[in-house]
N, C-alpha and C. Protein backbone atom coordinates (compact mmCIF):
# COMPACT_ATOMS: atom_id res chain seq x y z
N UNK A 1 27.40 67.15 241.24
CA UNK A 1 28.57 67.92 241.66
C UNK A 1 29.31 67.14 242.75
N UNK A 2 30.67 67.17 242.53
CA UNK A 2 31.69 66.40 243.84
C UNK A 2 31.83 67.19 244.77
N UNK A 3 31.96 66.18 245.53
CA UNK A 3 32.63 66.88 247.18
C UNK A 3 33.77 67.30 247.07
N UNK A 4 34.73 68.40 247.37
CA UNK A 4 35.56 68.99 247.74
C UNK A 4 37.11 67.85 248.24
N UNK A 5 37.71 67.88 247.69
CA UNK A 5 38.83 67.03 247.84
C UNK A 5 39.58 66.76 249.59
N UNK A 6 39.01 65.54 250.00
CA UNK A 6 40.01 65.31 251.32
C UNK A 6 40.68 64.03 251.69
N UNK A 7 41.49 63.95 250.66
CA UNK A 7 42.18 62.95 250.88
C UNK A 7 43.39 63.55 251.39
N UNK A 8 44.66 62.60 251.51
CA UNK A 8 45.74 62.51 252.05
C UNK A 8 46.44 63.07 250.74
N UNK A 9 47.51 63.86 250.81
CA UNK A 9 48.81 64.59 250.04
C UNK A 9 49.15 63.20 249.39
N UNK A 10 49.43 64.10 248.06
CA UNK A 10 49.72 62.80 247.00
C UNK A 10 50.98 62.18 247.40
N UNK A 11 51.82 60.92 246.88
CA UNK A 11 52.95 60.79 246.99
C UNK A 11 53.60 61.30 246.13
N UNK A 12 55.54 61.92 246.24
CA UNK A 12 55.76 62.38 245.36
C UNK A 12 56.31 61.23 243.90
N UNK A 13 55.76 61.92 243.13
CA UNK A 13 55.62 61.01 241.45
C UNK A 13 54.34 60.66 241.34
N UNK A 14 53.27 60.83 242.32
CA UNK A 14 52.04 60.24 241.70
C UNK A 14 51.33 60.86 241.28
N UNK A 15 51.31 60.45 239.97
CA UNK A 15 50.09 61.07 239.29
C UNK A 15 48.43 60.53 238.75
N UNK A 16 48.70 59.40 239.93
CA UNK A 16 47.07 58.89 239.58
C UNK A 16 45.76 59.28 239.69
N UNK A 17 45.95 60.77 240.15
CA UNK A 17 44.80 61.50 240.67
C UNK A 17 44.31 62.08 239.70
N UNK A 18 45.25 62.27 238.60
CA UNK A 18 44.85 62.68 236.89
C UNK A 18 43.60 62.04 236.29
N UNK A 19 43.60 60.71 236.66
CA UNK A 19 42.67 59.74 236.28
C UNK A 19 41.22 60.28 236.79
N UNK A 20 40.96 61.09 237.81
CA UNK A 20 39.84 61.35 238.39
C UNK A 20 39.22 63.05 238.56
N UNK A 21 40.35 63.28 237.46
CA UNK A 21 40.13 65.11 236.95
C UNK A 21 39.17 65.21 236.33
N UNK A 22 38.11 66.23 236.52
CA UNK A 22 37.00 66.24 235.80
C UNK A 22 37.33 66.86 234.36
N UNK A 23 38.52 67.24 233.97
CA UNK A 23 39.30 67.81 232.87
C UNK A 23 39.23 66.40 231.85
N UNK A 24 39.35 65.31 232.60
CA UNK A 24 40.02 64.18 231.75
C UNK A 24 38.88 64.12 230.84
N UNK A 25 39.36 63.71 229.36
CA UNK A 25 38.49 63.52 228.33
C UNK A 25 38.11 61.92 228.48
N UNK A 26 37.08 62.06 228.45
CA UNK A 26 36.67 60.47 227.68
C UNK A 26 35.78 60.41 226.85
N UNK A 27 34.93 59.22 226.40
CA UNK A 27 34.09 59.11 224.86
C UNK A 27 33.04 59.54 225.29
N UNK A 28 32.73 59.66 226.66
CA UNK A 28 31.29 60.37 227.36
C UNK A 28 31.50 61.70 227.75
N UNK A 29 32.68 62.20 227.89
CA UNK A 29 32.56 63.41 228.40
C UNK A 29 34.34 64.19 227.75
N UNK A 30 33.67 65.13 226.69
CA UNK A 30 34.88 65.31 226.09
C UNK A 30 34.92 66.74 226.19
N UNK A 31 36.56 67.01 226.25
CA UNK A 31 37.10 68.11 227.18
C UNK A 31 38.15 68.76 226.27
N UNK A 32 38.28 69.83 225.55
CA UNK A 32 38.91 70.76 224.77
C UNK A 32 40.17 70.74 225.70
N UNK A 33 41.54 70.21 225.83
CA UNK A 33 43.06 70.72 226.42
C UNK A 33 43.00 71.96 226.54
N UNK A 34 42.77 72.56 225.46
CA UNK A 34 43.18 73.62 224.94
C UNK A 34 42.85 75.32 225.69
N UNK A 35 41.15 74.28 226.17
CA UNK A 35 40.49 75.22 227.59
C UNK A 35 40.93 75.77 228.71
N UNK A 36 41.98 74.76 229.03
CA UNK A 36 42.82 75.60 230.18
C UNK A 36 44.39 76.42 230.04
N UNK A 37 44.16 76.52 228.62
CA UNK A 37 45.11 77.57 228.14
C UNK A 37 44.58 78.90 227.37
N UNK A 38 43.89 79.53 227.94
CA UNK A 38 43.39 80.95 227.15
C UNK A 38 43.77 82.05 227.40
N UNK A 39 44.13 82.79 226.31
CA UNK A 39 44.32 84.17 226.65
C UNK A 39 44.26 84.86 228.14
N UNK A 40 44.64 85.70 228.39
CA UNK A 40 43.85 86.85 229.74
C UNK A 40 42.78 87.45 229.13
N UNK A 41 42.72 87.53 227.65
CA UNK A 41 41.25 88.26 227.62
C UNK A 41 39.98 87.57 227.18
N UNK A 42 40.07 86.15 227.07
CA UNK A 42 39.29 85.33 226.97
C UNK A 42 38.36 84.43 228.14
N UNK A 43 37.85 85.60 228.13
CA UNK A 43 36.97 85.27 229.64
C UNK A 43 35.97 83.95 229.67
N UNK A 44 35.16 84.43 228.68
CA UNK A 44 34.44 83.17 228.70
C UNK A 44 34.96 81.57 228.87
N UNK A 45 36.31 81.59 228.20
CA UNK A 45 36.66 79.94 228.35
C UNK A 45 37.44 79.60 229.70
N UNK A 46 37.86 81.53 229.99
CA UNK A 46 38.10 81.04 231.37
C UNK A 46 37.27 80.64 232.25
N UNK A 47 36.07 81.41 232.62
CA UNK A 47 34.74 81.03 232.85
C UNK A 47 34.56 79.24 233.43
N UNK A 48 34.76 79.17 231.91
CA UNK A 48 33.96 77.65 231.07
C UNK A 48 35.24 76.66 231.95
N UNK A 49 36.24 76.95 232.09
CA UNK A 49 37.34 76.09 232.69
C UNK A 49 37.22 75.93 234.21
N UNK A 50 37.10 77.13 234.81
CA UNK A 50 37.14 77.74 235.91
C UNK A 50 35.77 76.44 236.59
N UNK A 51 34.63 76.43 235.52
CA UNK A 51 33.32 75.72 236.34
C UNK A 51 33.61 74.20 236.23
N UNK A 52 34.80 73.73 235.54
CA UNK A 52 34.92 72.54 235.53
C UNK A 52 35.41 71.73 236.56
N UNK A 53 36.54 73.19 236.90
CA UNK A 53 37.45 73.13 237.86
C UNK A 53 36.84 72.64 239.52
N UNK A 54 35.84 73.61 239.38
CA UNK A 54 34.80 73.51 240.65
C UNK A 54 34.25 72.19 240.62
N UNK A 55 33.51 71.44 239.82
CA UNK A 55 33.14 70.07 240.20
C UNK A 55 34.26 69.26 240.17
N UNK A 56 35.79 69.12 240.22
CA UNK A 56 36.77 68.24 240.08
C UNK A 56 37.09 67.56 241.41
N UNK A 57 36.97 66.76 241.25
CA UNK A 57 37.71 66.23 243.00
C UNK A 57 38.73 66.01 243.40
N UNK A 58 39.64 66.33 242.28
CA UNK A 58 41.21 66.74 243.04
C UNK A 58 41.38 67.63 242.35
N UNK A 59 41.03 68.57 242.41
CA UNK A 59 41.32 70.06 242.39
C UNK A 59 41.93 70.78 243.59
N UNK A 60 42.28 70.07 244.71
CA UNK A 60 43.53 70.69 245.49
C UNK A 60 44.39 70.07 244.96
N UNK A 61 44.29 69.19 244.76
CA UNK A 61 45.93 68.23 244.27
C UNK A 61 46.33 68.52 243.23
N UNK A 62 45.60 69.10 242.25
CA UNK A 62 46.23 69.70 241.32
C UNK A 62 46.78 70.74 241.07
N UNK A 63 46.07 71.73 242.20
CA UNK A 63 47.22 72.55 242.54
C UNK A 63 48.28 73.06 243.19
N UNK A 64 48.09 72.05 244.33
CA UNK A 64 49.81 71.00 244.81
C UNK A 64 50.47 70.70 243.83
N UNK A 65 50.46 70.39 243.23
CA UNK A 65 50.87 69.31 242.06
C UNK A 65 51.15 70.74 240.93
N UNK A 66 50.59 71.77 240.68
CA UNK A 66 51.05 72.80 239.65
C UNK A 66 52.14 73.53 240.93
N UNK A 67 51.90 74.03 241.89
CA UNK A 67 52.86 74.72 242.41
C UNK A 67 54.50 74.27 243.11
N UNK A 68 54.11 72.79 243.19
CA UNK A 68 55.25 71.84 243.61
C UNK A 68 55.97 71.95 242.50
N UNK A 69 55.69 71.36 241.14
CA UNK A 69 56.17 71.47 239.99
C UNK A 69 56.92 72.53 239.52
N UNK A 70 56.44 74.21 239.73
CA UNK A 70 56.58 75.07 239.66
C UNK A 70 55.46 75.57 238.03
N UNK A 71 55.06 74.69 237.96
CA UNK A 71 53.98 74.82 236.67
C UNK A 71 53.23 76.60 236.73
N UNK A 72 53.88 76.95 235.89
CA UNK A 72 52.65 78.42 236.04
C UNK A 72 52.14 78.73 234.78
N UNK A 73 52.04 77.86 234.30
CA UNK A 73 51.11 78.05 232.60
C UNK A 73 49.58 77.95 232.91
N UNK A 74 48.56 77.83 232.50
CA UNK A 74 47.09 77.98 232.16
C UNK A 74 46.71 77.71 233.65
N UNK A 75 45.14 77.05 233.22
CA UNK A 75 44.47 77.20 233.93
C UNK A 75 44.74 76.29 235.22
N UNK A 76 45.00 75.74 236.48
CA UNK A 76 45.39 74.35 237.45
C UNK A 76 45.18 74.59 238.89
N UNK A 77 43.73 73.59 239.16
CA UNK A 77 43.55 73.84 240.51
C UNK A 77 42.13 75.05 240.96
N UNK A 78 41.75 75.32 239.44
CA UNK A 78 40.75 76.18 239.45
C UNK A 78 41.50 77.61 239.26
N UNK A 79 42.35 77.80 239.12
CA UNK A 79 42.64 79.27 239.31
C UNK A 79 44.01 79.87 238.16
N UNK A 80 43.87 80.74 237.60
CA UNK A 80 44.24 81.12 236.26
C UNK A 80 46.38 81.25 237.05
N UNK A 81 46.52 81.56 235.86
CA UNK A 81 48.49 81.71 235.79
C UNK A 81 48.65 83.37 236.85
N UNK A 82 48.11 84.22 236.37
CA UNK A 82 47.92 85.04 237.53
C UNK A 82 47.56 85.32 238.75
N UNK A 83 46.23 83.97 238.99
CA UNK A 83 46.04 84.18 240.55
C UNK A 83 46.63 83.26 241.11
N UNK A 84 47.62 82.22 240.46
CA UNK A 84 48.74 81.06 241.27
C UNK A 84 50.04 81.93 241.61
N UNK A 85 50.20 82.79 240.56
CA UNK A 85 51.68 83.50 240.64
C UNK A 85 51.94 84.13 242.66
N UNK A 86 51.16 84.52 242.98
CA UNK A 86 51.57 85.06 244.26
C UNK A 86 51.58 83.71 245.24
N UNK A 87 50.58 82.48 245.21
CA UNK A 87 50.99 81.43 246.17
C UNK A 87 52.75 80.83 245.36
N UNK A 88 52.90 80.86 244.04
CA UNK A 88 54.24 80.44 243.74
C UNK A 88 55.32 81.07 244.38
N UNK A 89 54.98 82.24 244.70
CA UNK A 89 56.25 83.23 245.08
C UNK A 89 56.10 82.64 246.94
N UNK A 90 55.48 82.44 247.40
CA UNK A 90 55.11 82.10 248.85
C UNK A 90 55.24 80.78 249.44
N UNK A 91 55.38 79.78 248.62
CA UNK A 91 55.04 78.32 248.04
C UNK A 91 56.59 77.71 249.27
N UNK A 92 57.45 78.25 249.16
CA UNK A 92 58.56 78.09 250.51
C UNK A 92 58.23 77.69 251.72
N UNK A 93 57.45 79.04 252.02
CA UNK A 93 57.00 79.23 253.49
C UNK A 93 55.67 78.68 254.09
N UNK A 94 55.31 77.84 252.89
CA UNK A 94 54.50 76.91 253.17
C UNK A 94 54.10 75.96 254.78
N UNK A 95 53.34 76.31 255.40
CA UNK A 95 53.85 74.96 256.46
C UNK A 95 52.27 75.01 257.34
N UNK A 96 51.87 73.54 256.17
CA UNK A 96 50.74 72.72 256.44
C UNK A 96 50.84 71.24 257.43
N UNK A 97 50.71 71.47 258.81
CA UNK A 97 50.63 70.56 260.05
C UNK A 97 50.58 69.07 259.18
N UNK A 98 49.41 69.46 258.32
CA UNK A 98 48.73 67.91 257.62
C UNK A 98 49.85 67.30 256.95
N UNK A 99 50.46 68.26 256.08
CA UNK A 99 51.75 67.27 255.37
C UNK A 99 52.98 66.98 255.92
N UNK A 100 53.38 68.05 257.17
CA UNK A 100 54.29 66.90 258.13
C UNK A 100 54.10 66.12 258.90
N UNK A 101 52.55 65.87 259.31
CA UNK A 101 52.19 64.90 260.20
C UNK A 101 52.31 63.60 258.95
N UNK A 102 52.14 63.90 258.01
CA UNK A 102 52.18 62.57 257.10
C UNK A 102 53.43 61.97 256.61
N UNK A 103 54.49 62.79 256.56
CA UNK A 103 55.68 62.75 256.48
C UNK A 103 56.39 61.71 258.01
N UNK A 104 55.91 62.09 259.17
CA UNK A 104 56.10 61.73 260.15
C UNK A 104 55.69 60.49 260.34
N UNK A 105 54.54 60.29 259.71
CA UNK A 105 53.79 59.07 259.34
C UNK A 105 54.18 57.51 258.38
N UNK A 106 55.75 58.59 257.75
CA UNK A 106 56.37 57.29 256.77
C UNK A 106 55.96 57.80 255.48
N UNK A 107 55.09 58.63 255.06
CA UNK A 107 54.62 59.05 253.16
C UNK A 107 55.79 60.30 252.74
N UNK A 108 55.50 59.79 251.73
CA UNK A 108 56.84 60.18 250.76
C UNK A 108 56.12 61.27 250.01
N UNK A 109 56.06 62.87 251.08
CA UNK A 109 55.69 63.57 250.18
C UNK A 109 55.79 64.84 249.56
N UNK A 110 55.58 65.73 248.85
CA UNK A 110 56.51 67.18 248.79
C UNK A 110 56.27 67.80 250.10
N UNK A 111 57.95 68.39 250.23
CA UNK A 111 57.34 69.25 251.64
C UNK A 111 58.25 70.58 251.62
N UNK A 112 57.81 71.85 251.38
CA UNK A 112 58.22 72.84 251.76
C UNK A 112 59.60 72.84 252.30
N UNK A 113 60.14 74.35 252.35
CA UNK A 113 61.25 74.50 253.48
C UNK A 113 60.93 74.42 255.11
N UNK A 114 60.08 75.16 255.05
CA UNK A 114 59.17 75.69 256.15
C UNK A 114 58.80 74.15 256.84
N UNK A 115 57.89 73.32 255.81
CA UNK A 115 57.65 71.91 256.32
C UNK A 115 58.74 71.16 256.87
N UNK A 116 59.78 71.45 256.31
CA UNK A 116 61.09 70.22 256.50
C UNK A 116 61.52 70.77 257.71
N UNK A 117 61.33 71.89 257.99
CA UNK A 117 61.90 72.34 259.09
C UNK A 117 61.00 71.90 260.90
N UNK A 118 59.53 71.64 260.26
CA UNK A 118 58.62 71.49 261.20
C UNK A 118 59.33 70.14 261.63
N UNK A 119 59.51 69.53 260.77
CA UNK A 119 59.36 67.49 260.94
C UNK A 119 60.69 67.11 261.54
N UNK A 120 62.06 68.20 261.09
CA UNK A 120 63.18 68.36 262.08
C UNK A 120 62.73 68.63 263.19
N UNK A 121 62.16 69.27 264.02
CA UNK A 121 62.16 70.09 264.79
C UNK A 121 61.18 68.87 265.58
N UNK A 122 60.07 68.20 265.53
CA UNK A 122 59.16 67.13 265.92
C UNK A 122 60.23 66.65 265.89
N UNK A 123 60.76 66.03 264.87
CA UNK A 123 61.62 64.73 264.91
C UNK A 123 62.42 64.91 266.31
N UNK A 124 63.16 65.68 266.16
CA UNK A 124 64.25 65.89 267.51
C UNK A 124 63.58 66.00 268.66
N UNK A 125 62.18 67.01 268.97
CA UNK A 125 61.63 66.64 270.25
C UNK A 125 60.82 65.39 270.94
N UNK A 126 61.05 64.51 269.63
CA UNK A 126 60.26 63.40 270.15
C UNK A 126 61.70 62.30 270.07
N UNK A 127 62.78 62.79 269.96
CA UNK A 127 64.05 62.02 270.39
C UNK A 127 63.92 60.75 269.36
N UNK A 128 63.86 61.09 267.78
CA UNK A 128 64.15 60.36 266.90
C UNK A 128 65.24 59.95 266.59
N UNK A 129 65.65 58.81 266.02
CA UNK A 129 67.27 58.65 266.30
C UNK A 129 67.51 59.69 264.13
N UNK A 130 69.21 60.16 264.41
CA UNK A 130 68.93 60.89 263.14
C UNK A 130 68.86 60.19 261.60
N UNK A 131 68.95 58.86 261.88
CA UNK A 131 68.55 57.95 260.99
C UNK A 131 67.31 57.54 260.52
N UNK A 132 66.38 57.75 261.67
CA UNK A 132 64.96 58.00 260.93
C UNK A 132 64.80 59.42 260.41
N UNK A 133 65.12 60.44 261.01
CA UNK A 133 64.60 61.77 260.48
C UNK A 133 65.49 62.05 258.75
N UNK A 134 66.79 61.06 258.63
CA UNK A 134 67.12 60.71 256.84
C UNK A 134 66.48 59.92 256.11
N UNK A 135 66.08 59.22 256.88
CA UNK A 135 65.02 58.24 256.04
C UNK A 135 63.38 59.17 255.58
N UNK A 136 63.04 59.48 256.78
CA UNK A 136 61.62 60.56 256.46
C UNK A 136 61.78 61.57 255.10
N UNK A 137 63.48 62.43 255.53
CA UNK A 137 63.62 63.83 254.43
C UNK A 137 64.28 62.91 253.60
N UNK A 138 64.65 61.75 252.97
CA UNK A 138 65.52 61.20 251.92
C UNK A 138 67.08 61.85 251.68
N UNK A 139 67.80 62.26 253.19
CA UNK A 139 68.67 62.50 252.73
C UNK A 139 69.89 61.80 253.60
N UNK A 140 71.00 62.38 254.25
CA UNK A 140 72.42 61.15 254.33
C UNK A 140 71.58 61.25 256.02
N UNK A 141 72.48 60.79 256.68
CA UNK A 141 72.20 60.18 258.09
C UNK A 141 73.17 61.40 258.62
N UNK A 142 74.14 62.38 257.86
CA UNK A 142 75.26 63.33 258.60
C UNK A 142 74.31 64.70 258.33
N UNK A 143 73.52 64.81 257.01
CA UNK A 143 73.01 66.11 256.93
C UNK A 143 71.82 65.80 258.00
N UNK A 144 71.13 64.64 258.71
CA UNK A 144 70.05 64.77 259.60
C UNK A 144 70.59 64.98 260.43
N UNK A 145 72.15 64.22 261.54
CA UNK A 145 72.77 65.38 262.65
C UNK A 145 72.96 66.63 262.46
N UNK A 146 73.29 67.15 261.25
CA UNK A 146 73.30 68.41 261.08
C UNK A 146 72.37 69.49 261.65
N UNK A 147 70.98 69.05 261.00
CA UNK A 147 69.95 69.68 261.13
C UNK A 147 69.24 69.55 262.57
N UNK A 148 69.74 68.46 263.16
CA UNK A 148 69.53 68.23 265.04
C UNK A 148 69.99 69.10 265.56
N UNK A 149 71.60 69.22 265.12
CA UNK A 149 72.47 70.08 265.83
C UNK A 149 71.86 71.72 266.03
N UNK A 150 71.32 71.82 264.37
CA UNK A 150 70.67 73.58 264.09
C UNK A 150 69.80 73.56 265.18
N UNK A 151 68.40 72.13 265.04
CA UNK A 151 67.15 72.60 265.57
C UNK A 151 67.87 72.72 267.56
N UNK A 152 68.76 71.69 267.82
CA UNK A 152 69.16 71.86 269.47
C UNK A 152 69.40 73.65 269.70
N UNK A 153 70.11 74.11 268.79
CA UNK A 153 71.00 75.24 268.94
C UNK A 153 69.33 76.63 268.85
N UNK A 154 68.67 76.24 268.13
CA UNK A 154 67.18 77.23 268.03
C UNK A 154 66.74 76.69 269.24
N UNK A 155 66.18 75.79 269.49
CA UNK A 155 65.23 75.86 271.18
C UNK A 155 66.20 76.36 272.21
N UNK A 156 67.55 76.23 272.06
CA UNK A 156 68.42 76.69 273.30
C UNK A 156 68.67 78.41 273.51
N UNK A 157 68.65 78.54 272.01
CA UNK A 157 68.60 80.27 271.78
C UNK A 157 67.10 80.87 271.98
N UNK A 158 66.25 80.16 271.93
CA UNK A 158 64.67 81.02 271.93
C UNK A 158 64.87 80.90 273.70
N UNK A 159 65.02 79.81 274.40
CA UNK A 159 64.85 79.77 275.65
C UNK A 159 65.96 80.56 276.06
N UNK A 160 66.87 81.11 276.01
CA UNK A 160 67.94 82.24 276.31
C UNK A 160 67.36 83.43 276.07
N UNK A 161 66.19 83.44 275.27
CA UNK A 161 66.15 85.02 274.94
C UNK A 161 64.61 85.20 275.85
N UNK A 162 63.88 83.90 276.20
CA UNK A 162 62.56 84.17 276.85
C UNK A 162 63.21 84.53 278.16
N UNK A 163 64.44 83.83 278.66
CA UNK A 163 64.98 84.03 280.04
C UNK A 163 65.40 85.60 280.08
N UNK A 164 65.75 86.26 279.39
CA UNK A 164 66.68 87.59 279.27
C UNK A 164 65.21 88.40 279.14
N UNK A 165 64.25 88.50 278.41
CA UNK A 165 63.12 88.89 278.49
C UNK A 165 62.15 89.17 279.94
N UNK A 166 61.90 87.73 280.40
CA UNK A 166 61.28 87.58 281.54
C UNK A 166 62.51 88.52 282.87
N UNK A 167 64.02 88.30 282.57
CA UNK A 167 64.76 89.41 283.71
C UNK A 167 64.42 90.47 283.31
N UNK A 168 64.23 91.23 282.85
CA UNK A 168 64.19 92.28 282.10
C UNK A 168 62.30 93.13 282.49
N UNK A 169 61.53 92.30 282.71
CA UNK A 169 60.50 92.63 283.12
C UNK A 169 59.71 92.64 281.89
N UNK A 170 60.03 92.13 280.72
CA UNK A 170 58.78 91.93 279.84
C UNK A 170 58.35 90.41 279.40
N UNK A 171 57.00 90.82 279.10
CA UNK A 171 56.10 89.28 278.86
C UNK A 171 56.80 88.88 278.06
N UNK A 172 57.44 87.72 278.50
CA UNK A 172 57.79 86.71 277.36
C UNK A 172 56.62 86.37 276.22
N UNK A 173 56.67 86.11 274.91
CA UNK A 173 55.52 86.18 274.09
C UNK A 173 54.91 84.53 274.24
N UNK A 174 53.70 84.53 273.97
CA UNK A 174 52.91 82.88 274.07
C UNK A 174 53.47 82.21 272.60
N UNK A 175 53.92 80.96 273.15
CA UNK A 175 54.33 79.93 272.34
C UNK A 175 52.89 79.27 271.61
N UNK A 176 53.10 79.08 270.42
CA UNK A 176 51.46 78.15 269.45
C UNK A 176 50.84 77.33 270.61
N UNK A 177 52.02 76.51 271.08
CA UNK A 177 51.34 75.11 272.15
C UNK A 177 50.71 75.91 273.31
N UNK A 178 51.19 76.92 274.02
CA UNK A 178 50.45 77.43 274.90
C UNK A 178 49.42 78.10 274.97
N UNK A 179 49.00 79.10 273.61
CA UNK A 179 48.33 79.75 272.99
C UNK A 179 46.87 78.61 273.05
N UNK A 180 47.03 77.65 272.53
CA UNK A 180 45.91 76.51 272.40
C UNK A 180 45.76 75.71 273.75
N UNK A 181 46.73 76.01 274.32
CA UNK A 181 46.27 75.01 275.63
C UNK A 181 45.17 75.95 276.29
N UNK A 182 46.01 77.70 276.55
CA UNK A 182 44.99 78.55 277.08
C UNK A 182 43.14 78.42 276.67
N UNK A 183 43.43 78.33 275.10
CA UNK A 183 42.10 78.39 274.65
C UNK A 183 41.36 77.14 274.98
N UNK A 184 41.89 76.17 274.97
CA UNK A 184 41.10 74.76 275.13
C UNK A 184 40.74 74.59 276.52
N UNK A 185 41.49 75.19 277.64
CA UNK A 185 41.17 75.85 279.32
C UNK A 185 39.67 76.34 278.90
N UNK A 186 40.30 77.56 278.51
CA UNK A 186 38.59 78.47 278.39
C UNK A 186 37.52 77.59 277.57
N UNK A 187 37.85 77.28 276.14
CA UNK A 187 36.65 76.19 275.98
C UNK A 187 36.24 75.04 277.28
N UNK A 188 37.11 74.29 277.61
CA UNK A 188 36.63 73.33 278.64
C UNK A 188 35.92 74.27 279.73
N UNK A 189 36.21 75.72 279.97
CA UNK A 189 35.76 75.69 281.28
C UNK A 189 34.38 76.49 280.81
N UNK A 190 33.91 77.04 279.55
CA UNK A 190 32.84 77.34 279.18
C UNK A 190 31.49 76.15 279.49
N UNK A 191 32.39 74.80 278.49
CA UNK A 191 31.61 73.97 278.68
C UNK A 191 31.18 73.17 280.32
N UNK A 192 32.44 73.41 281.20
CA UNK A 192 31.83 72.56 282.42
C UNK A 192 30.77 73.72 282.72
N UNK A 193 30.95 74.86 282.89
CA UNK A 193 29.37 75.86 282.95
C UNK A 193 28.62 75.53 282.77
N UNK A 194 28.36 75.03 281.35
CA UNK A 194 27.23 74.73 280.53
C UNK A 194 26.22 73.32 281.11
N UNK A 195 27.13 72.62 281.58
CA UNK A 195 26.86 71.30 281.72
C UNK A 195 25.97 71.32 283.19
N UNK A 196 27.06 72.33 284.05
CA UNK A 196 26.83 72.47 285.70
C UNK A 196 25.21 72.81 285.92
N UNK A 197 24.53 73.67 284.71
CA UNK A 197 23.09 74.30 284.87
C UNK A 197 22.44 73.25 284.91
């Protein structure tokens, strides 16, 4: 049985990970297509697909790769046309750290709305010029000022409304970054305890 898939997000067009589907037929190990297209009431071959699915080692990428696509036919990724349908409908608001840190990284790879919006938003606080942040999303060098201009105009409006909040006498709400700094305080200060005995 394989280990659980952890590689890096495919690039987009690659499909070399096909090559290492436990689906793939060869003269040693031969695989019915046809298996990951069955009925809803054909349990057993769903079953029978479903356990193949489980030893595959890119069986996340394949179902990156079915929901990027918009693929909602048979079986992909381990999980039938009905239990993909609700991540398809959600598949937008996607926004996995891992694939804009890789994006950020120079890889060319699918990324959400939600994602594109993360890697704007990095991009500009780490004072990218907007010619790299067109080069990263593949698009003109005027739609990346564009999207500077949006992300300047959101941190200037969230910090207008924490200021009007905080006059006002209510808790401004904890930002993600602060949220984790708090916790990594309390972890560190669990552990200097621990250490001090």
């Amino acid at each position: 049985m394989h280990s659980p898939e952890t590689q890096q997000p495919r690039t987009l067009g690659d499909n070399t990970w096909q090559d290492r589907a436990a689906c793939l037929s060869t003269a040693h190990h031969q695989v019915d297509p046809e298996l990951f297209f069955p009925e809803p009431d054909e349990m057993d071959r769903i079953r029978e697909a479903k356990a193949l699915c489980v030893q595959c080692p890119v069986r996340n990428v394949c179902l990156d790769a079915a929901l990027e696509n918009g693929d909602s036919v048979g079986i992909r990724g381990g999980m039938t046309e009905e239990e993909r349908e609700p991540l398809h409908k959600k598949l937008e608001q996607r926004l996995d750290y891992a694939r804009v840190n890789e994006v950020l990284a120079g890889r060319d790879i699918h990324l959400t709305k939600a994602e594109r919006r993360a890697v704007t938003r990095i991009a500009y606080q780490s004072e990218l010029p907007a010619s790299r942040l067109a080069w990263l999303l593949k698009i003109t060098e005027e739609h990346a000022e564009k999207l500077y201009r949006r992300t300047r105009r959101e941190i200037r409006n969230r910090a207008v409304d924490q200021q009007k909040k905080a006059s006002t006498g209510k808790k401004a709400p904890r930002t993600r970054t602060k949220a984790l700094s708090e916790a990594k305080a309390k972890v560190q200060a669990r552990t200097d305890l621990g250490t001090a005995a």
